[in-house]
C-alpha atoms as a PDB file:
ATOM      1  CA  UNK A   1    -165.523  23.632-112.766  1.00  0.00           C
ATOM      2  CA  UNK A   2    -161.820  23.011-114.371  1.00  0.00           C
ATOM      3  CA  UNK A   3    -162.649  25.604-116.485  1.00  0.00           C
ATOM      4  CA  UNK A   4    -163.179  28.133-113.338  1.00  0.00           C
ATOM      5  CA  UNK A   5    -160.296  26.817-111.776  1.00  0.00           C
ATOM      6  CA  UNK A   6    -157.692  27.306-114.960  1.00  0.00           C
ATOM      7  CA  UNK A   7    -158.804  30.968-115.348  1.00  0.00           C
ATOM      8  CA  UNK A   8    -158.272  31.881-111.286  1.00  0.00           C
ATOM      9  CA  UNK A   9    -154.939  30.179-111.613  1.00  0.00           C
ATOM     10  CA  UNK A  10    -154.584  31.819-114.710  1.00  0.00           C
ATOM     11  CA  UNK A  11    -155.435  35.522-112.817  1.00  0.00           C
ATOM     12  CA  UNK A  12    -153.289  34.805-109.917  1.00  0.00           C
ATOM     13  CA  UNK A  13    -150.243  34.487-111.934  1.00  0.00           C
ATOM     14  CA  UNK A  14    -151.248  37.628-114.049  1.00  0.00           C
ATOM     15  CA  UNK A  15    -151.969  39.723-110.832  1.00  0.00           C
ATOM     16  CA  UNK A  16    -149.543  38.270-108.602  1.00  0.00           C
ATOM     17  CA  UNK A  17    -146.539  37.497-109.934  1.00  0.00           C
ATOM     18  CA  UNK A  18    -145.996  39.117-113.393  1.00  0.00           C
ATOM     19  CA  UNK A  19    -147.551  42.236-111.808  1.00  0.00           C
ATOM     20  CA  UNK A  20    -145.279  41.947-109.039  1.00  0.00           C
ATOM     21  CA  UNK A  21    -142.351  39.946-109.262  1.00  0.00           C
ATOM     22  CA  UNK A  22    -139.959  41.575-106.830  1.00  0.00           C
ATOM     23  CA  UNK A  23    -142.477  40.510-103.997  1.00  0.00           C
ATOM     24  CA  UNK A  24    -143.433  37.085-105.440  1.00  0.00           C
ATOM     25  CA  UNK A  25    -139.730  36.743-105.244  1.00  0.00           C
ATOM     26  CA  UNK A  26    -139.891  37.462-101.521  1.00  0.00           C
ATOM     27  CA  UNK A  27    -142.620  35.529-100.672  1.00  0.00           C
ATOM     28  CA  UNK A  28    -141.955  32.546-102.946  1.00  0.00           C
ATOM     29  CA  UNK A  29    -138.170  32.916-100.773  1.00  0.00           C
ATOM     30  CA  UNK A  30    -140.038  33.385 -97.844  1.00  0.00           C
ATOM     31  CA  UNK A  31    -141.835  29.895 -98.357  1.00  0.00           C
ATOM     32  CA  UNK A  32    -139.088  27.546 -99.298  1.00  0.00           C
ATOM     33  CA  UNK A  33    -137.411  28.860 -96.539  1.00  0.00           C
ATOM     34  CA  UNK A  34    -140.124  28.218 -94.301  1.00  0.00           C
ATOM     35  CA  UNK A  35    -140.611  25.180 -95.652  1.00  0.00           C
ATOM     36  CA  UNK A  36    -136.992  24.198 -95.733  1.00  0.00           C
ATOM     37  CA  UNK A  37    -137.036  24.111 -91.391  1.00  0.00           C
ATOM     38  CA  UNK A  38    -138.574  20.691 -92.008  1.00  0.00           C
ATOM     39  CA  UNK A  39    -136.256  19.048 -94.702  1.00  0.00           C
ATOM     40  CA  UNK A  40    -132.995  20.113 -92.418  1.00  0.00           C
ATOM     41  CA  UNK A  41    -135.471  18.900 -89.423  1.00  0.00           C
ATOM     42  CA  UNK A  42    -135.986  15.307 -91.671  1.00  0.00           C
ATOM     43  CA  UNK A  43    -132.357  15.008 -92.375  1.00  0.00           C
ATOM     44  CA  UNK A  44    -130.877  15.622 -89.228  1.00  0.00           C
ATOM     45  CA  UNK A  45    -133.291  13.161 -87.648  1.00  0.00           C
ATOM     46  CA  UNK A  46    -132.107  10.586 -90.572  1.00  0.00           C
ATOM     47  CA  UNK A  47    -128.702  11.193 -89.318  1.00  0.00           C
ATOM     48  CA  UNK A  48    -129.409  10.211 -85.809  1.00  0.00           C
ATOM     49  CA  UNK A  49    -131.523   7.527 -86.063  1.00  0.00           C
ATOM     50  CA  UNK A  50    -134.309   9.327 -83.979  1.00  0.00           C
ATOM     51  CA  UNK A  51    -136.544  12.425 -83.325  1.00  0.00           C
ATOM     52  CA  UNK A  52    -134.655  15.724 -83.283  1.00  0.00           C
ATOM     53  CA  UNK A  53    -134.960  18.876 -83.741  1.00  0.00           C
ATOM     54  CA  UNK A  54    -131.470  21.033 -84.310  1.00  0.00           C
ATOM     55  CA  UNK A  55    -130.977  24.691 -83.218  1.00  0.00           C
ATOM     56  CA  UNK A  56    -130.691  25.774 -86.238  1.00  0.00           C
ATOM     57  CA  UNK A  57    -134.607  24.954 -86.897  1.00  0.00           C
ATOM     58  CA  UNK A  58    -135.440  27.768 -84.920  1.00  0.00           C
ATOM     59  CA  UNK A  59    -132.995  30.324 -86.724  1.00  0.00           C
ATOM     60  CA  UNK A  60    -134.591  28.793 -90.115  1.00  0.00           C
ATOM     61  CA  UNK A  61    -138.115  28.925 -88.777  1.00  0.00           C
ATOM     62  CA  UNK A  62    -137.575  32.988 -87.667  1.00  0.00           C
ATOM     63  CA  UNK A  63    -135.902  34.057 -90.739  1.00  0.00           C
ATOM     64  CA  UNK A  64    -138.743  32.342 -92.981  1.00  0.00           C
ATOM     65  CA  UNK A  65    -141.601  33.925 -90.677  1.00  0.00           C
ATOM     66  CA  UNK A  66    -140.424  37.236 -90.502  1.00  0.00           C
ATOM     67  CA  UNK A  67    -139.911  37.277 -94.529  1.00  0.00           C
ATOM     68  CA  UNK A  68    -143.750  35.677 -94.672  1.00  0.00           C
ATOM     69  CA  UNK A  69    -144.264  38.091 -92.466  1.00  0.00           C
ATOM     70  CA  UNK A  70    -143.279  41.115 -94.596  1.00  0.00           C
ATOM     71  CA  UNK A  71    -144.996  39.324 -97.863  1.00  0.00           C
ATOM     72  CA  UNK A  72    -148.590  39.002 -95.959  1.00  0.00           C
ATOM     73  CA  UNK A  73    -148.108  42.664 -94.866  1.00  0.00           C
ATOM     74  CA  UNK A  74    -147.240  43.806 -98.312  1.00  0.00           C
ATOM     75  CA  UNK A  75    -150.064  41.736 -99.825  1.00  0.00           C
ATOM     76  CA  UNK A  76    -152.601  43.359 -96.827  1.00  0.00           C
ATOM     77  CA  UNK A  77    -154.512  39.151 -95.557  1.00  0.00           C
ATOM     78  CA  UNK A  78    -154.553  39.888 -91.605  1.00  0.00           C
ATOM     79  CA  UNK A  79    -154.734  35.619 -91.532  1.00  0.00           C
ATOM     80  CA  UNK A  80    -151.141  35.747 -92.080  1.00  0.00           C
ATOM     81  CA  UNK A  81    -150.383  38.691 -90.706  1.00  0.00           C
ATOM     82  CA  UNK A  82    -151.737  37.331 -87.286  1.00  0.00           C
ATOM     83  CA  UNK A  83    -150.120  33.741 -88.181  1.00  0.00           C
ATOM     84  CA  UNK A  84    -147.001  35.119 -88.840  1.00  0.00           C
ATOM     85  CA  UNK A  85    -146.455  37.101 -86.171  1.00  0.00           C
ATOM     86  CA  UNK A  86    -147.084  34.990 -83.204  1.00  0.00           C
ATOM     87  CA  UNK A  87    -144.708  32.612 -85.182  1.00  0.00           C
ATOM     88  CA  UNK A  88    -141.407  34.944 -85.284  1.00  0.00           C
ATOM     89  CA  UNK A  89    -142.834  35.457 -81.058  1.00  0.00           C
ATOM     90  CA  UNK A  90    -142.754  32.062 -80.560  1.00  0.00           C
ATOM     91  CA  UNK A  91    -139.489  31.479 -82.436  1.00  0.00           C
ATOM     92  CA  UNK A  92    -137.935  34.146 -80.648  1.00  0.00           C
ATOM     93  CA  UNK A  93    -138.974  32.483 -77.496  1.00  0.00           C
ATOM     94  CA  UNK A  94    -137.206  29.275 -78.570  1.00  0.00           C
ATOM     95  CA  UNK A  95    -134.474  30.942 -79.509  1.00  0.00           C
ATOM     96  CA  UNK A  96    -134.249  32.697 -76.112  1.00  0.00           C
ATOM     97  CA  UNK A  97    -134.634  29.675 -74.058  1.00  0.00           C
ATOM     98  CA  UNK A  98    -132.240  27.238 -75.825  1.00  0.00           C
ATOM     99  CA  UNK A  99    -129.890  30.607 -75.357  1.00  0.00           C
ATOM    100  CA  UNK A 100    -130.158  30.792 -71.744  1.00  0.00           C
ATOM    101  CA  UNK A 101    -129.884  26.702 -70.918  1.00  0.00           C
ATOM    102  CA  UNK A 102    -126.834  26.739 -72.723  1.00  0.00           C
ATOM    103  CA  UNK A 103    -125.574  29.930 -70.751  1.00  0.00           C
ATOM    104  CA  UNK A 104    -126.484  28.178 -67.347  1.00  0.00           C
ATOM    105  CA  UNK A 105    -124.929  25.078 -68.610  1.00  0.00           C
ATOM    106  CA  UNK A 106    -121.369  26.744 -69.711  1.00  0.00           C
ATOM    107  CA  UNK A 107    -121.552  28.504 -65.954  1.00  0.00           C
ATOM    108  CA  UNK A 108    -122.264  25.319 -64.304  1.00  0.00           C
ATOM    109  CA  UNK A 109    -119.220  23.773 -66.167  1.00  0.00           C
ATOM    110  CA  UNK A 110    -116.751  26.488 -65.443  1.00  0.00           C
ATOM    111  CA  UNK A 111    -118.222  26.203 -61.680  1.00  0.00           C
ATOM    112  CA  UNK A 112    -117.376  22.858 -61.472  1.00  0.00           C
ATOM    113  CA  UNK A 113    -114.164  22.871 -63.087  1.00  0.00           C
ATOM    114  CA  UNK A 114    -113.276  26.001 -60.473  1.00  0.00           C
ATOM    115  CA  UNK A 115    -113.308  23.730 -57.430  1.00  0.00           C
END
């Protein structure tokens, strides 16, 4: 059973990454940046003393989806392919949103300060 499992590892590195570096690169990039949207995520919420989630966890989140995005396209697994891409929809969605509340909100303050 180890045995089995030492040899696929083995093949995976052979066939995935020394074969192909320049797109291990991407995806292993890809990944940590992915991954980072929930370290910033941790700290900021460290920093406050509560539950947030920053802006900037969106822009992380759509960056590292559309690079995963590319890798599972380049790599040809429709899992990720369909994963990915509803992520970078959804992100953009977020993104869109928290873009518009803050637009009403700076017209709502410039209203107000217009009286």
């Amino acid at each position: 059973m180890i045995s089995s499992v030492i040899e696929f590892l083995k093949s995976a590195v052979t066939e995935q990454i020394l074969n192909d570096p320049v797109w291990a690169t991407i995806g292993l990039a890809g990944q940590l940046t992915f991954g980072g949207r929930f370290v910033l995520q941790w700290l900021v919420s460290e920093y406050k003393k509560k539950s947030h989630v920053p802006t900037s966890f969106w822009y992380i989140s759509l960056v590292g989806s559309i690079i995963m995005l590319f890798y599972s396209v380049h790599i040809k697994n429709p899992i990720l392919m369909l994963g990915f891409s509803l992520n970078t929809l959804i992100y953009l969605r977020n993104i869109h949103l928290i873009y518009n509340h803050a637009k009403r909100n700076a017209v709502t303050a410039m209203e107000e300060g217009g009286d």
